[in-house]
Protein backbone atom coordinates (compact mmCIF):
# COMPACT_ATOMS: atom_id res chain seq x y z
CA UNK A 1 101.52 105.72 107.89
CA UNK A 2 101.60 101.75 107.45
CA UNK A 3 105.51 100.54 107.53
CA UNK A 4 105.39 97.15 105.25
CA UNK A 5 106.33 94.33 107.29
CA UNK A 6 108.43 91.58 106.25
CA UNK A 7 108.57 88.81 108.74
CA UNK A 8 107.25 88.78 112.70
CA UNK A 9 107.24 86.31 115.37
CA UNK A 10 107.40 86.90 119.03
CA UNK A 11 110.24 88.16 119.42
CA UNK A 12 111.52 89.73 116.23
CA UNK A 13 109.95 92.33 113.80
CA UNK A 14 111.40 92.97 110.27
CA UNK A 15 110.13 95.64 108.15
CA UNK A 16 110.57 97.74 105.09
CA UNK A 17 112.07 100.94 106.01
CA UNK A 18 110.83 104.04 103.58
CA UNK A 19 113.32 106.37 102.55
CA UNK A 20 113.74 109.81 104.12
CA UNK A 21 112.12 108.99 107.34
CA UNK A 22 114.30 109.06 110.43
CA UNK A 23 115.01 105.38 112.05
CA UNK A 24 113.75 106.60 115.13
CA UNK A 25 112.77 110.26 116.79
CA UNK A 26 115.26 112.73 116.42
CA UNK A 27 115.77 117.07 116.42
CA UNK A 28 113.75 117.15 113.27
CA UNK A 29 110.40 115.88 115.32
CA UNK A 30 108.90 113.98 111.85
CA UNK A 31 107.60 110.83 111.74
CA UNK A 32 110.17 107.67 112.07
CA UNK A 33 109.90 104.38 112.03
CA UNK A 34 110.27 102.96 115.85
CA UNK A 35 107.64 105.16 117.04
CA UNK A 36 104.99 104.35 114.11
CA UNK A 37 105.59 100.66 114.14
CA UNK A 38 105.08 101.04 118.11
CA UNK A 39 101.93 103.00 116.88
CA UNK A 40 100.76 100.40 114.24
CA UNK A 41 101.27 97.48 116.97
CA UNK A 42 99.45 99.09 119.56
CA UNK A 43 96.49 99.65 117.45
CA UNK A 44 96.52 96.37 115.63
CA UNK A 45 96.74 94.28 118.64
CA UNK A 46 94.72 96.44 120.67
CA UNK A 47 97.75 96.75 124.17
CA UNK A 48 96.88 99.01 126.87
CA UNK A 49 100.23 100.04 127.44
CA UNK A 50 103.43 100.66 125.55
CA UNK A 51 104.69 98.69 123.40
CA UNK A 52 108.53 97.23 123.48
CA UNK A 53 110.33 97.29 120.46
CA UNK A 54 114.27 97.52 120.28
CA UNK A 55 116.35 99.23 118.12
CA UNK A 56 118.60 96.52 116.92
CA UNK A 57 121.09 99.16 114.19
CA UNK A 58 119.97 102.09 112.37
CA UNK A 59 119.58 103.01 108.45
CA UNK A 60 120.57 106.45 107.59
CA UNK A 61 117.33 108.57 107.04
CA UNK A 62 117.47 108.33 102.63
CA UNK A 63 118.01 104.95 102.77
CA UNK A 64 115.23 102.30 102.49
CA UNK A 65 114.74 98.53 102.72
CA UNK A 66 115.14 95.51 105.14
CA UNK A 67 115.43 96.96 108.74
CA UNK A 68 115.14 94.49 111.92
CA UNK A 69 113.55 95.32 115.89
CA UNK A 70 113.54 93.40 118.57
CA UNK A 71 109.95 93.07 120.05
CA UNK A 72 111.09 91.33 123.61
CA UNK A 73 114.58 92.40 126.18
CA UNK A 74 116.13 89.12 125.34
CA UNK A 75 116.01 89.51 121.64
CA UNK A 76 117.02 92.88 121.87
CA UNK A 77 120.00 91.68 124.01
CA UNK A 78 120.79 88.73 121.71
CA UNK A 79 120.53 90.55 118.76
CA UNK A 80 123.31 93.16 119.34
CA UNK A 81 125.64 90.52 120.89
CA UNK A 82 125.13 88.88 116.95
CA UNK A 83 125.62 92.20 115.70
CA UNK A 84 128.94 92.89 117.58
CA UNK A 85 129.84 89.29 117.09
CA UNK A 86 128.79 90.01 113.02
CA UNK A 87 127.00 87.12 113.03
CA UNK A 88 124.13 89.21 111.16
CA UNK A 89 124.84 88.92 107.49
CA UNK A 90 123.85 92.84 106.33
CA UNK A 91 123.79 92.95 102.24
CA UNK A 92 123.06 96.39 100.38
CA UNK A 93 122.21 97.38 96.50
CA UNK A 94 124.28 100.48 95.53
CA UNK A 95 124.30 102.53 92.70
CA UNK A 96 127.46 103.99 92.45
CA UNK A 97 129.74 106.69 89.86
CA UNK A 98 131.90 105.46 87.59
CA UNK A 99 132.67 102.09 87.08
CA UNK A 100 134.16 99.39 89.67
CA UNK A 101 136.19 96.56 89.73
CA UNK A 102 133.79 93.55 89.21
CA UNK A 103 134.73 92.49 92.80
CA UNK A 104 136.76 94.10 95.31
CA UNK A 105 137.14 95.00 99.33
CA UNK A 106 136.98 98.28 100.51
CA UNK A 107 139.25 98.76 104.13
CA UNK A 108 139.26 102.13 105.42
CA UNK A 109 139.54 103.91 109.08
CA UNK A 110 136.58 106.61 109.46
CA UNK A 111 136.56 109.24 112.01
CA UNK A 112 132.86 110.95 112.40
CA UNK A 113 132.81 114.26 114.00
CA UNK A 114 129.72 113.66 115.68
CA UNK A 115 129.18 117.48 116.18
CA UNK A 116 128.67 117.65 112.22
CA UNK A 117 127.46 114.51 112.27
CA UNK A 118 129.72 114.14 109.22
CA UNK A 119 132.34 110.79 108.76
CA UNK A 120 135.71 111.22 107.35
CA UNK A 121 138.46 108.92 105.84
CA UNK A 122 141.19 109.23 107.77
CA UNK A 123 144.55 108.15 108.88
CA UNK A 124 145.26 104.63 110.53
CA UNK A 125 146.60 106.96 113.27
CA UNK A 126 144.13 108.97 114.11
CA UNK A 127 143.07 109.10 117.59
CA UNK A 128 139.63 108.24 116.89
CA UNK A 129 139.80 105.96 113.76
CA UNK A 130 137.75 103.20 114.13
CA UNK A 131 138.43 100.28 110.74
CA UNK A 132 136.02 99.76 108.51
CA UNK A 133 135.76 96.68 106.08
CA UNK A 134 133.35 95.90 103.13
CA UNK A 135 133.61 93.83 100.19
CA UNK A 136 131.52 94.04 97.14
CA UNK A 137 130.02 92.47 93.71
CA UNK A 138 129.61 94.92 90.66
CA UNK A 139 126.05 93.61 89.10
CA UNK A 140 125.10 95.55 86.19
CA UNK A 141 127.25 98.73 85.01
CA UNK A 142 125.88 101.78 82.51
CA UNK A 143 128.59 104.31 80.69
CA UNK A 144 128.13 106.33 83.80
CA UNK A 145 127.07 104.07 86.79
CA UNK A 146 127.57 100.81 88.65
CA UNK A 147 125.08 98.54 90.45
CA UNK A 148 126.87 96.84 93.22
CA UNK A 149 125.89 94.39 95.91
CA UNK A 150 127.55 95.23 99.23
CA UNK A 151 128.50 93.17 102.24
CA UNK A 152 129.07 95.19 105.19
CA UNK A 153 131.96 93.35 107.87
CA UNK A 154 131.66 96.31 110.09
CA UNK A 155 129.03 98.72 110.94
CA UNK A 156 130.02 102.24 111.06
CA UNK A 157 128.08 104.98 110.80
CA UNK A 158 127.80 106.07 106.83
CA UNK A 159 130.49 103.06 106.16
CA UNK A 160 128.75 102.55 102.92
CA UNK A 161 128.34 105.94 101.95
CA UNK A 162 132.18 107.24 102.70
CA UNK A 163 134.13 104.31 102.09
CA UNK A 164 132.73 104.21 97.89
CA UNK A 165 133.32 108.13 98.40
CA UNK A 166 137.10 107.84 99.26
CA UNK A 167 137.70 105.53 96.65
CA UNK A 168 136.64 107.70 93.82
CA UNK A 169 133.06 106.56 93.29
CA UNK A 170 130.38 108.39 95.46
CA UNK A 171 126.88 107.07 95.92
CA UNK A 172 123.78 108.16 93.16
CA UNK A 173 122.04 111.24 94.47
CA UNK A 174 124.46 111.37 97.78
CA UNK A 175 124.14 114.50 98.70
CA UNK A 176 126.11 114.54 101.30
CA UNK A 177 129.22 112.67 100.41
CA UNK A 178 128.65 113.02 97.23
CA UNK A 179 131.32 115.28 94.20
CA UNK A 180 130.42 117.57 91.06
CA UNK A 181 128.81 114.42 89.75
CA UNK A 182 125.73 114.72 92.14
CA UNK A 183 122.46 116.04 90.84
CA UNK A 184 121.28 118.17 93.56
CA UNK A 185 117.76 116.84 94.50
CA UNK A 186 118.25 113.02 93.64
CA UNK A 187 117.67 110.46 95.75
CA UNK A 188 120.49 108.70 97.16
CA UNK A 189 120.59 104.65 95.77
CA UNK A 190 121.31 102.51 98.71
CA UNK A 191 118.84 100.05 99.29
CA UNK A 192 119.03 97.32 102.68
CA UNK A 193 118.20 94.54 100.53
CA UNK A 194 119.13 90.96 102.23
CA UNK A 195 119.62 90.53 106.03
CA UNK A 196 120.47 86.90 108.10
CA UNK A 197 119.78 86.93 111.22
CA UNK A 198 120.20 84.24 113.80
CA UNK A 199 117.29 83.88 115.48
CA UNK A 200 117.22 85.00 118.85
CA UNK A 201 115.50 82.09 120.85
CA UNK A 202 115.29 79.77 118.14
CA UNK A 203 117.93 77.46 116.33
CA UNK A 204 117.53 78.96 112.83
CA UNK A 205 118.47 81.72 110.36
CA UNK A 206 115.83 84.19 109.47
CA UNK A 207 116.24 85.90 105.66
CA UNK A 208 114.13 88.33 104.03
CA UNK A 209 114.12 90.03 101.33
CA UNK A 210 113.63 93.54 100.21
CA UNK A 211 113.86 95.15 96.69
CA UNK A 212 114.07 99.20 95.49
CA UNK A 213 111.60 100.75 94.24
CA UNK A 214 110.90 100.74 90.37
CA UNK A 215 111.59 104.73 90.21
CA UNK A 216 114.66 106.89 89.89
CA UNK A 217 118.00 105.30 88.89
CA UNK A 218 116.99 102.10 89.75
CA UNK A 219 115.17 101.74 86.42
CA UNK A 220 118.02 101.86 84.65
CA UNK A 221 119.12 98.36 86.31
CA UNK A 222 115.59 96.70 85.67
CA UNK A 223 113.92 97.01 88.83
């Protein structure tokens, strides 16, 4: 399987993730996407041995769009300190239920019971609450959806996903998260569709670019 890539230099690769594959290997044993591109490098530039790539964050197996590696140690280092630091600007495309505020920030604490590998809203208190912060733009609205433009300020795992949930308006097709409004069978609609990223050796900001596919839900927004 070719991965689409959308920008590589020496020490950074930046591709398009497809939906329902794993971000890298995991119990299921199908394909995902660190050790193909490892695959697709190998063969394209014809190395001997393995090939380095770092996983810089992860996309949740549905989800598609703009994911970045590092392809040296030092840009794999540098990378997560901008991650921590959220110096990486990370900007989805949701389709959510119901209709939204045209703006708004979403500030939650999430607990994920890593057992179930489920996340949960929960209490400021909780012992393992870690705060999660978003803010987003409504786009485009139907009489039973909203297209929204997210900015993640945190990265927790499903952030996206269970913060929209606990406010009343699940994800398209979430199947996981999702209420009595979810289709069984659809696809969720989040799409990674604009990261910044400081370049790791160099002084300059590296943007790309990535849109959903013209299929599903995301017709009825134009794309």
């Amino acid at each position: 399987m070719q991965i689409e890539i959308l920008y590589e230099d020496n020490h950074l690769l930046i591709v398009e993730k497809p939906v329902n594959m794993p971000s890298q290997a995991d119990k299921s044993q199908d394909p995902d996407v660190l050790t193909t591109l490892k695959q697709m490098i190998k063969v394209r530039d014809n190395k001997p041995g393995n090939v380095y790539l770092g996983l810089v964050h992860r996309l949740d197996r549905p989800v598609g769009g703009a994911m970045v590696f590092a392809k040296t140690s030092k840009a794999a280092s540098r990378l997560s300190d901008s991650l921590r630091k959220r110096a990486i600007k990370r900007i989805y495309l949701a389709v959510v239920m119901g209709h939204v505020a045209p703006e708004g920030e979403l500030k939650h604490h999430l607990y994920k019971n890593r057992q179930k590998n489920h996340v949960y809203a929960v209490d400021p208190q909780h012992p393992q609450a870690k705060p999660a912060h978003l803010s987003y733009q409504r786009l485009q609205q139907t009489k039973a959806t909203s297209l929204v433009k997210v900015e993640l300020h945190t990265g927790r795992s499903h952030q996206i996903r269970v913060q929209f949930q606990a406010s009343g308006h699940p994800l398209y097709g979430d199947q996981k998260y999702g209420d009595h409004r979810i289709q069984k069978g659809t696809q969720i609609a989040l799409w990674s569709h604009r990261l910044a990223i400081p370049h790791p050796t160099q002084d300059k900001v590296i943007e790309v670019v990535s849109y959903p596919p013209a299929k599903g839900v995301w017709r009825d927004f134009g794309y």
